[in-house]
Protein backbone atom coordinates (compact mmCIF):
# COMPACT_ATOMS: atom_id res chain seq x y z
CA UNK A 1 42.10 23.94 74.60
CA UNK A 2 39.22 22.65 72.70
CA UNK A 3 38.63 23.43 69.00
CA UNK A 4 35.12 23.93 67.83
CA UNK A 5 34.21 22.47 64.13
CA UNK A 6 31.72 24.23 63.12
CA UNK A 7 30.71 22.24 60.05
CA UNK A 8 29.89 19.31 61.86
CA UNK A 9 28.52 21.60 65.24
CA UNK A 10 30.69 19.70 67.52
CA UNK A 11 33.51 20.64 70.22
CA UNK A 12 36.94 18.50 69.84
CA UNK A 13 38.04 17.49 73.37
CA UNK A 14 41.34 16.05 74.14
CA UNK A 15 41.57 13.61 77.22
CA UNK A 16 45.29 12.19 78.39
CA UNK A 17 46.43 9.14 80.39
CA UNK A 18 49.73 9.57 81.63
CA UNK A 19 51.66 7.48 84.04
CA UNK A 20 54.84 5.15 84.47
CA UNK A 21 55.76 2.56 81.67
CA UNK A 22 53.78 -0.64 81.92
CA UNK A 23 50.83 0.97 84.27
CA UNK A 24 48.18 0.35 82.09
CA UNK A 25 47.73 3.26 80.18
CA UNK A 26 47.15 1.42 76.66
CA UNK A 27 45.03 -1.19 78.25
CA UNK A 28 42.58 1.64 79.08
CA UNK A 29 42.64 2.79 75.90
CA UNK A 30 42.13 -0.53 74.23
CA UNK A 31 38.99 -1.27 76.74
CA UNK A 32 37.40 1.63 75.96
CA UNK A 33 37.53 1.31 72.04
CA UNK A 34 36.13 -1.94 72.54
CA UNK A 35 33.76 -1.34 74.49
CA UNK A 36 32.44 1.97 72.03
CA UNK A 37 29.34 1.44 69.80
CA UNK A 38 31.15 1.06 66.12
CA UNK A 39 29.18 4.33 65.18
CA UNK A 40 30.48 6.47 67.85
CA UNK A 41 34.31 5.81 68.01
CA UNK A 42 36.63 6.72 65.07
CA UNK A 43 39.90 4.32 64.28
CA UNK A 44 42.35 3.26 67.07
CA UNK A 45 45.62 4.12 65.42
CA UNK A 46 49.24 3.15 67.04
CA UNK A 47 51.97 5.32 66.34
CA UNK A 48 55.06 2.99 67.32
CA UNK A 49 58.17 3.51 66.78
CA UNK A 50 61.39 1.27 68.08
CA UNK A 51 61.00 2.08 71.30
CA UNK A 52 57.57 3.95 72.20
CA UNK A 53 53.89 3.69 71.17
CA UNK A 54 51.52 5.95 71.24
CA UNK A 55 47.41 4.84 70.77
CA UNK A 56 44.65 7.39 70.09
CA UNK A 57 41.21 7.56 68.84
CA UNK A 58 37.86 9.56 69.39
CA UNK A 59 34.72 9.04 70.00
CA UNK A 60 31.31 10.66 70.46
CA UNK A 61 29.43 9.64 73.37
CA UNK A 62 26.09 10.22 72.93
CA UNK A 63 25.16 10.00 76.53
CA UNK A 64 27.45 13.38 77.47
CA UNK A 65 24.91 15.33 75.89
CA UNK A 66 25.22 18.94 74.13
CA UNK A 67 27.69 21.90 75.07
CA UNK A 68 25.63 25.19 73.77
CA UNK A 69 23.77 23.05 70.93
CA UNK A 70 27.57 21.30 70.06
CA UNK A 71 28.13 17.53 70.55
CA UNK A 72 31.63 16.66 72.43
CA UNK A 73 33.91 14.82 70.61
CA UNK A 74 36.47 13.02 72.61
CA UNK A 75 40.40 12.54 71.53
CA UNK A 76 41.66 10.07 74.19
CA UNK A 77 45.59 9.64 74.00
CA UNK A 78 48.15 7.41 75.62
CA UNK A 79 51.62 9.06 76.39
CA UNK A 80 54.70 7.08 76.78
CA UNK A 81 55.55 6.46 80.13
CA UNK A 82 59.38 6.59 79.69
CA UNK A 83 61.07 10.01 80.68
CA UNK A 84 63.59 10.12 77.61
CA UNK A 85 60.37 10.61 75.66
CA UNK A 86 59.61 14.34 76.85
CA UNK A 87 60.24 15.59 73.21
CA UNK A 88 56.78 12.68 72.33
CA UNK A 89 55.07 13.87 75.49
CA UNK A 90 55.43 17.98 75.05
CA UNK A 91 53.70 17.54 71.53
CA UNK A 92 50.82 14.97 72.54
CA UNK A 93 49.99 17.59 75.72
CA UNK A 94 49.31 20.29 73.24
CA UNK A 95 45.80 21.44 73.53
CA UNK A 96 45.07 19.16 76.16
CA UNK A 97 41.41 19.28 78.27
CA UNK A 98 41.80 16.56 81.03
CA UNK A 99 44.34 14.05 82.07
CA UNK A 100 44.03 10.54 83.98
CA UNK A 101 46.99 10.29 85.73
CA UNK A 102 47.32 6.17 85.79
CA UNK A 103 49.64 4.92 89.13
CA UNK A 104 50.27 1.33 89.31
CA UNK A 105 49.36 0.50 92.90
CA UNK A 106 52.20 -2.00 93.33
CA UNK A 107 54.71 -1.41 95.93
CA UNK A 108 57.92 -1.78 93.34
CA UNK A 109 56.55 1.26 91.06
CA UNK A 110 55.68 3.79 93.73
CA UNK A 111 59.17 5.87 93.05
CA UNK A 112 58.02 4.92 89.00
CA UNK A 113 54.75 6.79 89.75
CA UNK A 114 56.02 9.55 91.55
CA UNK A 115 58.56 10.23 89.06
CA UNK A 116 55.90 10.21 86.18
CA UNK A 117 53.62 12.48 88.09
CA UNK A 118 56.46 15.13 88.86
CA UNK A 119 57.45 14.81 85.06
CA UNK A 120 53.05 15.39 84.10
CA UNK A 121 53.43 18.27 86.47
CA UNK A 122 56.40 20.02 84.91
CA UNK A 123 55.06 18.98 81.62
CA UNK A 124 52.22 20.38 82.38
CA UNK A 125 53.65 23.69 83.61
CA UNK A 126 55.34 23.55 80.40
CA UNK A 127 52.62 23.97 78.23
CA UNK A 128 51.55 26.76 80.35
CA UNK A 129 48.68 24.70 82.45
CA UNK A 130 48.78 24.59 85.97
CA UNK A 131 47.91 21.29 87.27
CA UNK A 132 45.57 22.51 90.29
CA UNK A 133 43.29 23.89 87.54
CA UNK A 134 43.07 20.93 84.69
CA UNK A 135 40.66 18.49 85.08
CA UNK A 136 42.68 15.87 86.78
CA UNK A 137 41.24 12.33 87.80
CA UNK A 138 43.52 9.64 89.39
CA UNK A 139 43.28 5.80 88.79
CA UNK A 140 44.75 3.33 90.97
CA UNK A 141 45.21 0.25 88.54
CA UNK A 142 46.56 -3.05 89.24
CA UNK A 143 44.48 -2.99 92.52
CA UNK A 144 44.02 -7.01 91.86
CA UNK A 145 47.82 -7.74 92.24
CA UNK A 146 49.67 -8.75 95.25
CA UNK A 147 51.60 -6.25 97.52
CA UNK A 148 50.22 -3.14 96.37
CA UNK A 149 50.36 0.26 98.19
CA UNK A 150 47.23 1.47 99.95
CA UNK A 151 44.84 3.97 98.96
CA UNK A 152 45.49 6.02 101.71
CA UNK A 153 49.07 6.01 100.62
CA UNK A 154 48.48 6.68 97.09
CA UNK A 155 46.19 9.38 98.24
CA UNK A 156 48.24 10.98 100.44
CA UNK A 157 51.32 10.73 97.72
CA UNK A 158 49.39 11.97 94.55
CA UNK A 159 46.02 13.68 95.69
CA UNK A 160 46.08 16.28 98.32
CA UNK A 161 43.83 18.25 95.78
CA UNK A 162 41.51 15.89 96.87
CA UNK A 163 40.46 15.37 92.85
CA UNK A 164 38.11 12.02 92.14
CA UNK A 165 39.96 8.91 92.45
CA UNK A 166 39.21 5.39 91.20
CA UNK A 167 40.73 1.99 92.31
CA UNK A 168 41.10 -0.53 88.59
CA UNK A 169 41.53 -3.11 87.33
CA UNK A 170 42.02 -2.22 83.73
CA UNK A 171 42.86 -5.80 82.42
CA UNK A 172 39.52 -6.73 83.53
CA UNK A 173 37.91 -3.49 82.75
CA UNK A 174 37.08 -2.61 86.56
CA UNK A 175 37.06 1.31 87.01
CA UNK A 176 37.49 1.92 83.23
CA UNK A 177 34.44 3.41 82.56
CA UNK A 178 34.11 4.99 85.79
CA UNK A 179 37.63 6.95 85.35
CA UNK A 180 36.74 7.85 81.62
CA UNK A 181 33.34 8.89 82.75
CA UNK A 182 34.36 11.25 85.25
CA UNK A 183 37.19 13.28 83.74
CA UNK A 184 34.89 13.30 80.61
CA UNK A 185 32.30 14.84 82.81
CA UNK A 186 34.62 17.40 84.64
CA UNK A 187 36.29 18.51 81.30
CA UNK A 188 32.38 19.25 79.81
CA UNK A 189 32.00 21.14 83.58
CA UNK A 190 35.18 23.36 82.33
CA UNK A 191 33.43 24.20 79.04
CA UNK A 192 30.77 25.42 80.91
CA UNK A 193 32.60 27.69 82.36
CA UNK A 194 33.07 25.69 85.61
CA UNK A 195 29.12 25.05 86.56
């Protein structure tokens, strides 16, 4: 549900990482706002409270290009992984344009990831988005630890869509990019009407 500001000709897109507590979700966030040019991104801001915290910022990259002579702002969000935070979670998926759904590949937080993804998809549902039709990548972080779950596992668990996938390493920044890059790409597809 992007929102057009017309003043400054450019199309507000909001971009979601949701997963389990602890999966890397923040550390995303905080890779990619260092890793923006200063004159594209807009503040980090944390919204903590005792027992959650929430980051978000935007940024314009300049590299997407133009949407119908608009540039495409980016709101990228964190959502706490948690479950007793669904009050936190059903306001932050307001208006939402893509999600990265963010597993941790090791082999103690499979049941944590399939619990988050049931509670994206009934969240989701929720909001009255159905989560065959969102833009919907999947990251595999914590790919450098030991004992993690295959890919063909994770893909068989998660993905039967068969949506784009990438294996991370978001402490280290590997697949960070790549993730943001292609659910920022497929969300510009769906405001192109689906080209």
């Amino acid at each position: 549900m992007s929102f057009i500001n017309y003043a400054t000709k450019e199309i507000n897109c909001k971009i979601i990482y949701f997963g389990p507590g602890l999966s890397g979700k923040t550390t995303n966030i905080q890779y990619i706002y260092e890793h923006t040019q200063q004159e594209q991104k807009g503040k980090l801001v944390t919204l903590s409270t005792e027992n959650e915290r929430t980051l978000f910022f935007d940024f314009l990259p300049l590299a997407i290009g133009e949407v119908k002579g608009y540039k495409t702002r980016f709101h990228l969000y964190t959502i706490p992984g948690q479950t007793f935070y669904e009050v936190s979670r059903q306001f932050i998926l307001k208006g939402v344009d893509g999600v990265v759904f963010v597993a941790d590949s090791q082999t103690e937080r499979m049941e944590a990831n399939i619990e988050s993804f049931e509670s994206l998809e009934k969240s989701l549902e929720g909001q009255g988005y159905d989560i065959h039709k969102i833009p919907l990548v999947f990251q595999y972080n914590k790919r450098d630890m030991p004992g993690i779950v295959t890919i063909h596992e994770l893909e068989s668990t998660f993905n039967p869509m068969r949506r784009p996938y990438f294996e991370a390493s978001a402490n280290h920044g590997q697949g960070v990019m790549e993730t943001l890059q292609s659910i920022s790409q497929a969300v510009i597809r769906e405001l192109k009407g689906g080209e």
